[in-house]
N, C-alpha and C. Protein backbone atom coordinates (compact mmCIF):
# COMPACT_ATOMS: atom_id res chain seq x y z
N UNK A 1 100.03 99.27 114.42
CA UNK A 1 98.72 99.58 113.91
C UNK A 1 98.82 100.30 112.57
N UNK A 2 99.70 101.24 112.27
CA UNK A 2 100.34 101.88 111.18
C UNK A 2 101.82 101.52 110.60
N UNK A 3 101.41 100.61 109.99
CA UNK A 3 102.87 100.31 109.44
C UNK A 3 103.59 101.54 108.45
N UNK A 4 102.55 101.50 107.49
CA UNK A 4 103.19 102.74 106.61
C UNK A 4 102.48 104.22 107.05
N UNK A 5 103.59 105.06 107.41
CA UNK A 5 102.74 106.23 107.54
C UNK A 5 102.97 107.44 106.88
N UNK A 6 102.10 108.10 106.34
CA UNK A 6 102.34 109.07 105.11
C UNK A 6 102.56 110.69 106.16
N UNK A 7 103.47 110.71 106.51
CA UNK A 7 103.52 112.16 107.55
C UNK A 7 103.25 113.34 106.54
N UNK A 8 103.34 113.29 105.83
CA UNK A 8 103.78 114.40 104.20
C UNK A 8 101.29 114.36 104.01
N UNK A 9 101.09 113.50 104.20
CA UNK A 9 99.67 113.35 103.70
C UNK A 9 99.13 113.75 105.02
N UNK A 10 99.26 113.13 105.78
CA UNK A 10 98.88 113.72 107.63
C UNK A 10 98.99 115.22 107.79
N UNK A 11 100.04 115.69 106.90
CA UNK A 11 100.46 117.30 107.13
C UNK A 11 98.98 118.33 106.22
N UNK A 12 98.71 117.59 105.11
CA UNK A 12 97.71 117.70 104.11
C UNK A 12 96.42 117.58 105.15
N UNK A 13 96.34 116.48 105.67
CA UNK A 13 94.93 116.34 105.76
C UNK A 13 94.85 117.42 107.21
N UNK A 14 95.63 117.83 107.97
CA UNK A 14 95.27 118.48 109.39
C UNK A 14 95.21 120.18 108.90
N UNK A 15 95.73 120.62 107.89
CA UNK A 15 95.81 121.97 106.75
C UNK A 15 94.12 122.02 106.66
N UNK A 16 93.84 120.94 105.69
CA UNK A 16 92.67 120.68 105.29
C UNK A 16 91.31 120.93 106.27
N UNK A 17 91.58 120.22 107.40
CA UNK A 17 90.33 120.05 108.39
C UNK A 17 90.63 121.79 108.83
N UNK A 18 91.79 121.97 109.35
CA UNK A 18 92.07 123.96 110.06
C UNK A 18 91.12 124.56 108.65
N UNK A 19 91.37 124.46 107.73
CA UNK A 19 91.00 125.52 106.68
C UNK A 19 89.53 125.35 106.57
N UNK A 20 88.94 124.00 106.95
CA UNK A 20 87.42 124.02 107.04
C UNK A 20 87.24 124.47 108.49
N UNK A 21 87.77 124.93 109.22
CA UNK A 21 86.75 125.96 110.88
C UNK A 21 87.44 124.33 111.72
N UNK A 22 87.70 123.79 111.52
CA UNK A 22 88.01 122.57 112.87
C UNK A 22 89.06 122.76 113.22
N UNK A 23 89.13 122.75 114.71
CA UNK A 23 90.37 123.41 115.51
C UNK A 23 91.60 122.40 115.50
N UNK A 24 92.00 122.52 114.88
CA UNK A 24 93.13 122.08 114.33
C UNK A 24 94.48 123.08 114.18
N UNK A 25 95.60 122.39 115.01
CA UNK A 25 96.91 123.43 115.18
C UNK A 25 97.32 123.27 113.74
N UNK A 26 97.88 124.82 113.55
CA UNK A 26 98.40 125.15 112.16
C UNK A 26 99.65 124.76 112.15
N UNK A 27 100.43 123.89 110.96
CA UNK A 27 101.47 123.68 110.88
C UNK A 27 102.12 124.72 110.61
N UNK A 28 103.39 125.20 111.30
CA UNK A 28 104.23 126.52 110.77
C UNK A 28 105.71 126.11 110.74
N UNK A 29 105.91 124.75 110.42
CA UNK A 29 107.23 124.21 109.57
C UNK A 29 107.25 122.98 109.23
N UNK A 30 107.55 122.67 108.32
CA UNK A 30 107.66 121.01 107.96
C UNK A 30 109.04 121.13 107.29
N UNK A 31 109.86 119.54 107.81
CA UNK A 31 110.96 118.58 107.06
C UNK A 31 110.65 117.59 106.69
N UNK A 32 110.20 117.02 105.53
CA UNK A 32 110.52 115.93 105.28
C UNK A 32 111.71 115.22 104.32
N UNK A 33 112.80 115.56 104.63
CA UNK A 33 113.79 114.65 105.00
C UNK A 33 114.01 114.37 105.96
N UNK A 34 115.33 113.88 106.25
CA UNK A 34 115.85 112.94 107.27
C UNK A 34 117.22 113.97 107.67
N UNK A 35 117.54 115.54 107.06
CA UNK A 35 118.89 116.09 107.36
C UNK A 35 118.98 116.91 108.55
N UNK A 36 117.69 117.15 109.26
CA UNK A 36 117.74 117.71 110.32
C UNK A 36 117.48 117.10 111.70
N UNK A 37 116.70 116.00 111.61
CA UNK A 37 116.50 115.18 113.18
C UNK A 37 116.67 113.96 112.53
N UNK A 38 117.01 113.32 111.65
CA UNK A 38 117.22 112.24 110.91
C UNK A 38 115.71 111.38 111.01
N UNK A 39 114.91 112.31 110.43
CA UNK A 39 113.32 111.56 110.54
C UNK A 39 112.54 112.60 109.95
N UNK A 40 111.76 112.72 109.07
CA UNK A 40 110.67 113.68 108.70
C UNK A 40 109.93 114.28 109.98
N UNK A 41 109.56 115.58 109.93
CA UNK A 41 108.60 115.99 111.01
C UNK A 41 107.91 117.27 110.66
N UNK A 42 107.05 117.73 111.32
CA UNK A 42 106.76 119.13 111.24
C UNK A 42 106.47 120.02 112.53
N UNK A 43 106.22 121.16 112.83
CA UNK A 43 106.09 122.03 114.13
C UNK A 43 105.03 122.46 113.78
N UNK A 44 103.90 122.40 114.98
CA UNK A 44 102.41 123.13 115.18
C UNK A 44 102.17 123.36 115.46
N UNK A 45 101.56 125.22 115.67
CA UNK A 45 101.10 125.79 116.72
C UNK A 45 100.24 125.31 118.07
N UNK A 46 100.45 125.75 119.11
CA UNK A 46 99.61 124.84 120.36
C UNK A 46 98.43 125.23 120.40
N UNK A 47 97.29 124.99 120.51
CA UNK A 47 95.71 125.53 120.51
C UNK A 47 95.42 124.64 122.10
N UNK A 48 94.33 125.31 122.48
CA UNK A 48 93.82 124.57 123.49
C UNK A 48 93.08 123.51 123.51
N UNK A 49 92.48 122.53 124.23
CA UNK A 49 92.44 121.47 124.20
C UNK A 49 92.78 120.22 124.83
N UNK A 50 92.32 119.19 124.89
CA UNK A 50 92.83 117.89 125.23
C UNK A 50 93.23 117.04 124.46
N UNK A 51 94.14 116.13 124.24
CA UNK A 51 94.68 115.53 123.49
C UNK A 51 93.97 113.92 124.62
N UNK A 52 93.37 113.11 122.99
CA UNK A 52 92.91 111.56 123.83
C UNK A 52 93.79 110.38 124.09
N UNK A 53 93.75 110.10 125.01
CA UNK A 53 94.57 109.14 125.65
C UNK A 53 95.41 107.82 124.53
N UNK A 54 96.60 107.59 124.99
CA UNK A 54 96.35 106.43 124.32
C UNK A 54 96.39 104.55 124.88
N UNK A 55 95.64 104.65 125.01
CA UNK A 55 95.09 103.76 126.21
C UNK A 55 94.21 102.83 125.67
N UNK A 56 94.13 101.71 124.99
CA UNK A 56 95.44 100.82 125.42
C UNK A 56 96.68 101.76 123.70
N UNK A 57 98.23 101.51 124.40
CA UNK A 57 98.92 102.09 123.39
C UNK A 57 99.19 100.76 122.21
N UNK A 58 98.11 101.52 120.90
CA UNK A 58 97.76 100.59 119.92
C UNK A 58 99.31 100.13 118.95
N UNK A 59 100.24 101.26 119.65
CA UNK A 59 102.10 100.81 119.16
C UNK A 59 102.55 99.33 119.38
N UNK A 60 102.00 98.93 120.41
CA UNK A 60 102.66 97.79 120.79
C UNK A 60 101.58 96.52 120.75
N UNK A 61 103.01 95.90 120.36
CA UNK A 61 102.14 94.24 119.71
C UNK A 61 101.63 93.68 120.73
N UNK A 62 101.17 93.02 120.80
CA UNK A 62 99.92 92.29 121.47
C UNK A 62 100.85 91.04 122.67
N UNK A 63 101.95 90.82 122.01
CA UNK A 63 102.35 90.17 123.51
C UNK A 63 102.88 91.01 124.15
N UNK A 64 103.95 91.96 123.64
CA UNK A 64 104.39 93.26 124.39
C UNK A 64 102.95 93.85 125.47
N UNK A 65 102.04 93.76 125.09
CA UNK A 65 101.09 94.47 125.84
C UNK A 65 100.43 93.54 126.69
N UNK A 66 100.35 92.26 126.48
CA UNK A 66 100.58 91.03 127.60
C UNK A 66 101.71 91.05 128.47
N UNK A 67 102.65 91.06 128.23
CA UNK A 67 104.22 90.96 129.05
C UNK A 67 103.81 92.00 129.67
N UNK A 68 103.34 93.18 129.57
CA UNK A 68 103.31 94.60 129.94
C UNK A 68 102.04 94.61 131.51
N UNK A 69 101.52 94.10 131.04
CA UNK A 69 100.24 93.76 132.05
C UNK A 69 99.96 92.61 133.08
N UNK A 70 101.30 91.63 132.53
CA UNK A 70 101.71 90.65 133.95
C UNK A 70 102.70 91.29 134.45
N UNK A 71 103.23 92.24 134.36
CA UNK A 71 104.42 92.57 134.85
C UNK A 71 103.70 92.99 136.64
């Protein structure tokens, strides 16, 4: 569903929404290189909440998610 994904801009825009009042966990580290887990990432405080499902998981291609559902 996301081929290219800007984690570095994702880090921007979730800053952005916290700093306008929307509960949004504060990032309190970012890597983006690849020298510490060999992948960009960042760490964010936990707030309360529910996190929404991902249902159907929009990762997987469309026969994968056929194969997945005759199984």
């Amino acid at each position: 569903m996301f081929p290219d994904y800007d984690l570095k801009m994702k880090g921007f825009d979730y800053e952005a929404l916290r700093l306008k009042g929307l509960p949004t966990p504060e990032i309190i580290f970012e890597n983006y290189n690849d020298d510490i887990l060999g992948s960009e990432f960042y760490v964010m405080r936990c707030i309360d909440g529910e996190a929404p499902s991902d249902n159907p998981p929009h990762h997987m291609d469309p026969e994968g998610m056929m194969g997945k559902a005759g199984s």
